[in-house]
Protein backbone atom coordinates (compact mmCIF):
# COMPACT_ATOMS: atom_id res chain seq x y z
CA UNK A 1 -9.44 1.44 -23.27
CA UNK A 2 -6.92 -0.91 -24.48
CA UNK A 3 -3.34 0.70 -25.29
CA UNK A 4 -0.48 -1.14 -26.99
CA UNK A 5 2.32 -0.58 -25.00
CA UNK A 6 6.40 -1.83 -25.24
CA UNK A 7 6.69 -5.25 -23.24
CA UNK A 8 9.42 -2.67 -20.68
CA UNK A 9 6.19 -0.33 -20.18
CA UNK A 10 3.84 -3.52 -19.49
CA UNK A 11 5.94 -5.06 -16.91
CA UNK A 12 6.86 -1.18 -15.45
CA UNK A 13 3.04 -0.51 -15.05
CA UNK A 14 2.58 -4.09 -13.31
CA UNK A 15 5.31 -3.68 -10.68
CA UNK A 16 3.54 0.15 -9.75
CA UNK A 17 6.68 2.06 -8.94
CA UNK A 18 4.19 3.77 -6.80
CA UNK A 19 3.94 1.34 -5.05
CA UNK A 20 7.13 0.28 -4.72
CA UNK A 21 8.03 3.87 -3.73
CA UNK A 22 5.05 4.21 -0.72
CA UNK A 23 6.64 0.55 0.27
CA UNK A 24 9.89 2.11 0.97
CA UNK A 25 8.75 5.26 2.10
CA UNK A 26 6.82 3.57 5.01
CA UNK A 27 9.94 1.37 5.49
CA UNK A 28 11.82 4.46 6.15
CA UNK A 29 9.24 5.42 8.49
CA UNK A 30 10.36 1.97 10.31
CA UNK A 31 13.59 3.33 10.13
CA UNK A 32 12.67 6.52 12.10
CA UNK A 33 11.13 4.98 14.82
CA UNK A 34 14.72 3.26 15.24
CA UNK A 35 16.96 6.30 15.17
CA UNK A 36 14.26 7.77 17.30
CA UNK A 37 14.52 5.55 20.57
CA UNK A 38 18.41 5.94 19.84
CA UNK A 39 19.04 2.56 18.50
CA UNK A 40 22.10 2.70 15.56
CA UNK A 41 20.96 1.72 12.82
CA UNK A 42 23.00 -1.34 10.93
CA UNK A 43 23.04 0.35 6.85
CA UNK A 44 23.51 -3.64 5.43
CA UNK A 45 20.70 -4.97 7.26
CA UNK A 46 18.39 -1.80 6.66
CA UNK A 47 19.23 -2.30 2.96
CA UNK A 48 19.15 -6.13 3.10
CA UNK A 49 15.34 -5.06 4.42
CA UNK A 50 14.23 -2.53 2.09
CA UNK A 51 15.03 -5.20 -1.02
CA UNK A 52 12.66 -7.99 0.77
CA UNK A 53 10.17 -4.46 0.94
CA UNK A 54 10.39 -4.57 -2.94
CA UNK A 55 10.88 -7.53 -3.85
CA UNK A 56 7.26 -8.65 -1.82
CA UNK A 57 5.32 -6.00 -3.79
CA UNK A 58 6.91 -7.28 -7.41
CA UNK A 59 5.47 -11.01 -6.19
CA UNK A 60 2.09 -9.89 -4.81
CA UNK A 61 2.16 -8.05 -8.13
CA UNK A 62 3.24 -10.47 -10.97
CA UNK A 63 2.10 -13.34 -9.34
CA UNK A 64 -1.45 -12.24 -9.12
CA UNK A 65 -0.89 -10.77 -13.32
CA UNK A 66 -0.11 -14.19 -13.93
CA UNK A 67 -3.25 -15.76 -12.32
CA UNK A 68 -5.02 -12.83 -13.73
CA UNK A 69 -4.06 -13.34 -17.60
CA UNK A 70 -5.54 -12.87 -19.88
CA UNK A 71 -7.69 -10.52 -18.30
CA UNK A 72 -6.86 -6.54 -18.37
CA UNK A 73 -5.66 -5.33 -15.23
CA UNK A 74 -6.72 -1.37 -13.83
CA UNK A 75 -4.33 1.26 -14.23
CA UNK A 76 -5.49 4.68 -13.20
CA UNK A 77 -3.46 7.61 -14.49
CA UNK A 78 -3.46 10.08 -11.53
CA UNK A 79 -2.96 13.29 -14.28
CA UNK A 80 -5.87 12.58 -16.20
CA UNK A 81 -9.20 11.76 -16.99
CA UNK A 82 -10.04 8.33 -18.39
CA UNK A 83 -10.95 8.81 -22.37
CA UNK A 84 -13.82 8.67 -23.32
CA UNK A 85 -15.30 7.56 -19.72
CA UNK A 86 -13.72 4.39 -20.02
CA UNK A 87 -10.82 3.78 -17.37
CA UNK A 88 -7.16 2.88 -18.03
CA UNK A 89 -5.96 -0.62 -18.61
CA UNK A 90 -3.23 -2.97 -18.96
CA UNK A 91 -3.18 -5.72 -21.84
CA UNK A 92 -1.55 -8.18 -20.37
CA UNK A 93 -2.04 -10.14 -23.77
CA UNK A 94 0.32 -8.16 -25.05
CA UNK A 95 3.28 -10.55 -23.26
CA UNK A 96 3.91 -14.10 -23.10
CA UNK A 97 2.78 -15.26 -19.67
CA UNK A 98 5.74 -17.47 -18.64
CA UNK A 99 7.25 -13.99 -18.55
CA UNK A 100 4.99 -12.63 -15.41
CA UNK A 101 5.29 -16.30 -13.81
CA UNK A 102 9.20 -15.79 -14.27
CA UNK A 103 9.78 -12.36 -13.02
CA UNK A 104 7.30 -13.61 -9.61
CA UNK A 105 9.70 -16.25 -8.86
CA UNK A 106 12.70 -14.59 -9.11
CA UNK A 107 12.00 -11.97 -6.94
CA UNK A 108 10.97 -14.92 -4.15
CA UNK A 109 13.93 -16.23 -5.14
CA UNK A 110 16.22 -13.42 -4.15
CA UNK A 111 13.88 -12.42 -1.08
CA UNK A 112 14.94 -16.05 0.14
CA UNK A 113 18.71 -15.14 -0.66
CA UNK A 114 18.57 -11.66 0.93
CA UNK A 115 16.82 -13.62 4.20
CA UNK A 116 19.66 -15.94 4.35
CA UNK A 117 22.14 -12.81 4.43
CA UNK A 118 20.33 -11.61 7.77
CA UNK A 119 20.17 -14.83 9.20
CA UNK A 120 23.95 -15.11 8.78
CA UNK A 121 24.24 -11.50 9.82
CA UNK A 122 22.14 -12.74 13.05
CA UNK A 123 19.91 -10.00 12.62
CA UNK A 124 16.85 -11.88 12.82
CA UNK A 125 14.78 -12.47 15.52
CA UNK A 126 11.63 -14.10 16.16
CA UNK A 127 9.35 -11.18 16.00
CA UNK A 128 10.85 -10.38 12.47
CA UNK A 129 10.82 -13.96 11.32
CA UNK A 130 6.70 -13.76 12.45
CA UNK A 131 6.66 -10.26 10.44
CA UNK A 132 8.28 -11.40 7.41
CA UNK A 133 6.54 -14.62 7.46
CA UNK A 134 2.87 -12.47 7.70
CA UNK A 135 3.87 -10.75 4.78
CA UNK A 136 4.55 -13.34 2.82
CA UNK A 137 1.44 -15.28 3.57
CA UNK A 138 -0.31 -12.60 2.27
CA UNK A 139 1.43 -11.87 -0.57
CA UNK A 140 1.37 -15.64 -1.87
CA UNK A 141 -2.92 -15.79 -0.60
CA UNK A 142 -3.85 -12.64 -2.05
CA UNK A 143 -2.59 -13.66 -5.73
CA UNK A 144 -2.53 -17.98 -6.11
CA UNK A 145 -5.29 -19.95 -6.33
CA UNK A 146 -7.10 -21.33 -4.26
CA UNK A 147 -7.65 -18.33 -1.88
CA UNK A 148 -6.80 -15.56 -4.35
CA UNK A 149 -8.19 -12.63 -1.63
CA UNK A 150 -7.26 -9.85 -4.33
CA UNK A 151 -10.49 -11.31 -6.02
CA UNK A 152 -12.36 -11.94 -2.87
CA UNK A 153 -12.25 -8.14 -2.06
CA UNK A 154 -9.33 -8.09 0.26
CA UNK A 155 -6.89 -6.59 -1.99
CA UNK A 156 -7.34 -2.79 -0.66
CA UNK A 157 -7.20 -4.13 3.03
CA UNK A 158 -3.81 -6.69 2.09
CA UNK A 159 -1.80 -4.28 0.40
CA UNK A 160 -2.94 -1.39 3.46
CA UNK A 161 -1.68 -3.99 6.30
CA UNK A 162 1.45 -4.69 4.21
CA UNK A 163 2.92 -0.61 3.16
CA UNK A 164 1.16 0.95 6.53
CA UNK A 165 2.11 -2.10 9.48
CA UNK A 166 4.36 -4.99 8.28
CA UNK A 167 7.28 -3.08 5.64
CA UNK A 168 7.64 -0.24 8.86
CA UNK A 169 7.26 -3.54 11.41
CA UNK A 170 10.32 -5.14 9.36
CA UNK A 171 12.76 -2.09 9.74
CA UNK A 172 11.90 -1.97 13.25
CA UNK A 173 12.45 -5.67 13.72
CA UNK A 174 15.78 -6.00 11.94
CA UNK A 175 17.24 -3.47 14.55
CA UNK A 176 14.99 -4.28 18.11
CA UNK A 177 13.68 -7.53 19.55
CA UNK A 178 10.16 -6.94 20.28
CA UNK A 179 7.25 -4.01 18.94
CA UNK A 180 7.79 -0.67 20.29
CA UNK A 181 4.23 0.81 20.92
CA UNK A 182 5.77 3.76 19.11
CA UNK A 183 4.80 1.32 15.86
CA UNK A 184 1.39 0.78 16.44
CA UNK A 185 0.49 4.41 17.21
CA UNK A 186 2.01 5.78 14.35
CA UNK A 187 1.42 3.23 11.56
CA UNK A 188 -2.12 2.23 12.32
CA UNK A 189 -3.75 5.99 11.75
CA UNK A 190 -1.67 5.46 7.81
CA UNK A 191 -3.35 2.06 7.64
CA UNK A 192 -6.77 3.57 7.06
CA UNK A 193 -5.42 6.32 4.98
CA UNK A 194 -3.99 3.99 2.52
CA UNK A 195 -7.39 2.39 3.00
CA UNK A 196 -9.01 5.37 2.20
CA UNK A 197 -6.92 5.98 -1.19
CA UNK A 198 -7.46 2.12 -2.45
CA UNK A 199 -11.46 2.38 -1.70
CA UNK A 200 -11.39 6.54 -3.58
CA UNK A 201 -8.92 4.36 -6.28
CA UNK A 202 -11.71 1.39 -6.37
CA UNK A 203 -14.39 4.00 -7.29
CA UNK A 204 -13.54 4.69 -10.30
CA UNK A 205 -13.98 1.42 -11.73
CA UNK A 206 -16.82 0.93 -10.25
CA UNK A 207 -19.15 0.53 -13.30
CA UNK A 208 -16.69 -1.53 -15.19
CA UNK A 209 -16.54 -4.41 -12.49
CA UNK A 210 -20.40 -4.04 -12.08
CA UNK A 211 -20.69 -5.18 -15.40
CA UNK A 212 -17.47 -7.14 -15.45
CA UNK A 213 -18.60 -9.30 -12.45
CA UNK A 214 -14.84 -7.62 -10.61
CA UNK A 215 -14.39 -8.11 -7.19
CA UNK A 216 -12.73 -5.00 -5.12
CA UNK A 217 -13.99 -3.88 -1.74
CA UNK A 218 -16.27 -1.55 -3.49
CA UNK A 219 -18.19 -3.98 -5.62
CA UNK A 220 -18.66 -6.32 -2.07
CA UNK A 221 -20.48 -3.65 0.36
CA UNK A 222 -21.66 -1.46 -3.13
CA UNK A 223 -21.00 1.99 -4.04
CA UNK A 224 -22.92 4.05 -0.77
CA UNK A 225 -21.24 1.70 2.28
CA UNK A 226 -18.00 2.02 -0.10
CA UNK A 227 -18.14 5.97 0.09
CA UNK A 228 -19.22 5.62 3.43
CA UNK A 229 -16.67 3.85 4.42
CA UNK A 230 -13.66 6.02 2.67
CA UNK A 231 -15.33 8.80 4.58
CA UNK A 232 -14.72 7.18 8.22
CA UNK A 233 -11.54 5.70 7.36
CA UNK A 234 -10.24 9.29 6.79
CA UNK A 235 -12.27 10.33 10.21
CA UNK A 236 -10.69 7.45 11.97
CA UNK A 237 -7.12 8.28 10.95
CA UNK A 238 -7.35 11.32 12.44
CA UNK A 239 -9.10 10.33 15.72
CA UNK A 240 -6.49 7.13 16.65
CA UNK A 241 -3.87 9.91 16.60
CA UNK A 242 -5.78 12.15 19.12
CA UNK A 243 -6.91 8.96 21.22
CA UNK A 244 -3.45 8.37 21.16
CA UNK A 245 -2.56 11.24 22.46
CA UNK A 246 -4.68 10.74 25.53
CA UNK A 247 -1.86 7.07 25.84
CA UNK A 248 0.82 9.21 25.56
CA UNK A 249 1.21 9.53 22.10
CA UNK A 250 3.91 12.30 22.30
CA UNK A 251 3.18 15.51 21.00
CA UNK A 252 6.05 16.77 18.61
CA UNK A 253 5.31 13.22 16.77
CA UNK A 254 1.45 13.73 17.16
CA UNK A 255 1.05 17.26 16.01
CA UNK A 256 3.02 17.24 12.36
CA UNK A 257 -0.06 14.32 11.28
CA UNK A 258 -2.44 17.27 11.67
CA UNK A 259 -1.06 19.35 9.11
CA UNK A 260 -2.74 16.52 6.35
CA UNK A 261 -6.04 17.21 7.64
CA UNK A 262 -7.23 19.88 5.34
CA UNK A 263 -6.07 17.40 2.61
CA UNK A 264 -8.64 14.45 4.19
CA UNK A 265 -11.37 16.67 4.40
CA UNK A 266 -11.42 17.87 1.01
CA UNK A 267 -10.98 14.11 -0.12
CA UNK A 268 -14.22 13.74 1.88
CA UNK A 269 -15.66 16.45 0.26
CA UNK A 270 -15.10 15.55 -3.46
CA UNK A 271 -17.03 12.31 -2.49
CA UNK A 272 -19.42 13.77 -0.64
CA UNK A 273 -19.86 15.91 -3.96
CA UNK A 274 -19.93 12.42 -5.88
CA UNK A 275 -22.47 10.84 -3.84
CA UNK A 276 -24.40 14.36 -4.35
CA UNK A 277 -24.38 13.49 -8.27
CA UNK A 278 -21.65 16.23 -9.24
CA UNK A 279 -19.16 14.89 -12.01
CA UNK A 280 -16.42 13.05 -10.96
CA UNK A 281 -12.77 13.87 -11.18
CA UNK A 282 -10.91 11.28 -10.74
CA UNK A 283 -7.73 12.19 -11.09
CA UNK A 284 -8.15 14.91 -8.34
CA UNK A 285 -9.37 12.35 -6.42
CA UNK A 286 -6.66 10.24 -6.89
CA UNK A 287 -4.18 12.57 -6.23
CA UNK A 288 -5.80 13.98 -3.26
CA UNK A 289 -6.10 10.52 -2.00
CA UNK A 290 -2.60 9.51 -2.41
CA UNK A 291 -1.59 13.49 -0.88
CA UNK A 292 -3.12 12.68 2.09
CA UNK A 293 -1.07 9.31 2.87
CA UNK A 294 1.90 10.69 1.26
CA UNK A 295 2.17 13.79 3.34
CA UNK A 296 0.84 11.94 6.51
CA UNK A 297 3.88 9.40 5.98
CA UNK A 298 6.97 12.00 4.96
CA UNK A 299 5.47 14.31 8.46
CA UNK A 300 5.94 11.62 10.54
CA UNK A 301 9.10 9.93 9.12
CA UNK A 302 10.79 13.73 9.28
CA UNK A 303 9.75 14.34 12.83
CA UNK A 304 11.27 10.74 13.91
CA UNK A 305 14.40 11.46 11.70
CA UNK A 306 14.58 15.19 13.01
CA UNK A 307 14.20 14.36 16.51
C-alpha cells in the first residue's frame, strides 16, 4: 500500500535506523572482544570506525534506492499488520532521484575521509585494510549494476556477513593486528541469526514478489526450502556455540547465548505453524526474529564488556 510520506520520512525509512543501530551494536560487540583480551581501547579510532559502520549501510542503502527507482521498496512495520493484506512500502517516486544518488556518494565520500584519519593515526593494518576493503566490495556489488546481488538473492546473506562478521571484524582490527579466534566463534553463530530474521522478514512478501517477478532468497529456493532453511539457521546458531565449546569456546562467554534459545524456538514454531496453514502474524514474527539476534548480540557484548 502506497503512503505519501514527508521527503525527511522517505530518506529516514531508506537509511533503516534499524539497521544502522544492529550495525553498531555488533560493532560494539567488536569492541568487547578488545577490552576482553585486555587490549586499551583508542576512543578516536573506535569512533573513527563506528562512522565507516554507518556510513557503509547508508551506501549499500541509497545506492541500491537509486538503482531501484522508481520501483517501491519493502518496509515492514514490526508493530503491525500490513492493511488490508498488502505489505508496507516506500514510494520512492515521491523524491527526485539525484537526491538518493547524492546522499550515496557523500557518505563514500566521508568513509574515504574518515579512512584517511586512521591511516594518519597509523591505526590501520593490513588485516583491516582487507576487512574494510570486503565490505566495501559488497556494499558497491550488492546495489550497482552490473552485479546488483541484492536482486540476485544475495541481499539477506550480504547484509548478514556485513552486521554479524565484517562491522565486529573492523573494531577488532583497528585495535589488534591479526583475527582473534575469539571473533569467529562468537560472530559466526549471529551470522545465521541475522540470517534467520532477513529469510522470516523475506516471508512476508512473499506473494508480492511472486507476482512482482522480486528476487530475495525466498523467491530463489521457494517458500518450503525458505522456511526450511530459517528453521536450521536458528538450529545451527545454537549448535556452532556448543561445537565451540568442545574448541574451547569459554564458558562464561558461551553460556549467556543460551538464554535466547526459548526466543529461536518459538520463532521456529510460528513458522512451523505457517507452513501448517495457521494465519500469519507477521509482526510477531518480525519481532521475534529480530529478539532473537538482538538479545543474542547485547548477551554476548555484556559478558565481553563485564568480564
Amino acid at each position: 500500500m502506497e503512503k505519501k510520506n514527508t521527503l525527511t520520512v522517505i530518506i529516514l525509512r531508506i537509511a533503516q535506523p534499524l539497521l544502522l543501530l544492529g550495525g553498531l551494536f555488533t560493532y560494539t560487540l567488536g569492541l568487547g572482544i578488545v577490552h576482553y583480551l585486555g587490549t586499551p581501547i583508542d576512543w578516536t579510532n573506535a569512533v573513527l570506525g563506528s562512522l565507516l559502520v554507518v556510513l557503509l549501510i547508508l551506501a549499500k542503502n541509497f545506492l541500491a534506492a537509486y538503482y531501484t527507482y522508481p520501483e517501491q521498496i519493502p518496509s515492514p512495520g514490526f508493530l503491525k499488520e500490513a492493511q488490508e493484506g498488502e505489505p508496507d512500502f516506500i514510494s520512492l517516486k515521491e523524491l527526485q532521484r539525484s537526491i538518493l544518488l547524492q546522499i550515496a556518494l557523500v557518505s563514500l565520500s566521508v568513509g574515504a575521509g574518515a579512512t584517511v584519519l586512521l591511516i594518519f593515526r597509523k591505526a590501520l593494518n593490513l588485516a583491516e585494510v582487507f576487512t574494510l576493503g570486503v565490505a566495501l566490495i559488497l556494499v558497491y556489488f550488492s546495489a550497482v549494476p552490473p552485479m546488483r546481488l541484492d536482486r540476485r538473492g544475495y541481499a539477506e546473506l550480504i547484509e548478514s556477513l556485513l552486521l554479524a562478521n565484517l562491522f565486529p571484524a573492523i573494531a577488532l582490527l583497528l585495535h589488534e593486528t591479526t583475527v582473534h579466534v575469539l571473533l569467529v566463534m562468537l560472530t559466526f553463530p549471529l551470522t545465521f541469526l541475522f540470517l534467520a530474521y532477513r529469510i522470516a522478514t523475506s516471508l512476508e512478501y512473499y506473494g508480492y514478489d511472486l507476482k512482482h517477478n522480486g528476487t530475495s532468497m525466498v523467491i530463489r529456493m521457494g517458500w518450503q526450502k525458505g522456511m526450511i532453511w530459517h528453521n536450521l539457521s536458528v538450529l545451527l546458531a545454537f549448535f556452532l556455540v556448543g561445537g565451540f565449546l568442545l574448541l574451547r569456546l569459554p564458558w562464561p562467554l558461551a553460556w549467556p547465548i543460551f538464554l535466547a534459545l526459548p526466543l529461536g524456538i518459538l520463532q521456529i514454531i510460528q513458522i512451523q505453524a505457517i507452513t501448517d496453514g495457521a494465519k500469519p502474524h507477521w509482526w510477531l514474527l518480525r519481532l521475534n526474529a529480530l529478539g532473537t539476534f538482538a538479545v543474542a548480540t547485547y548477551l554476548i557484548a555484556f559478558t565481553l564488556w563485564t568480564h
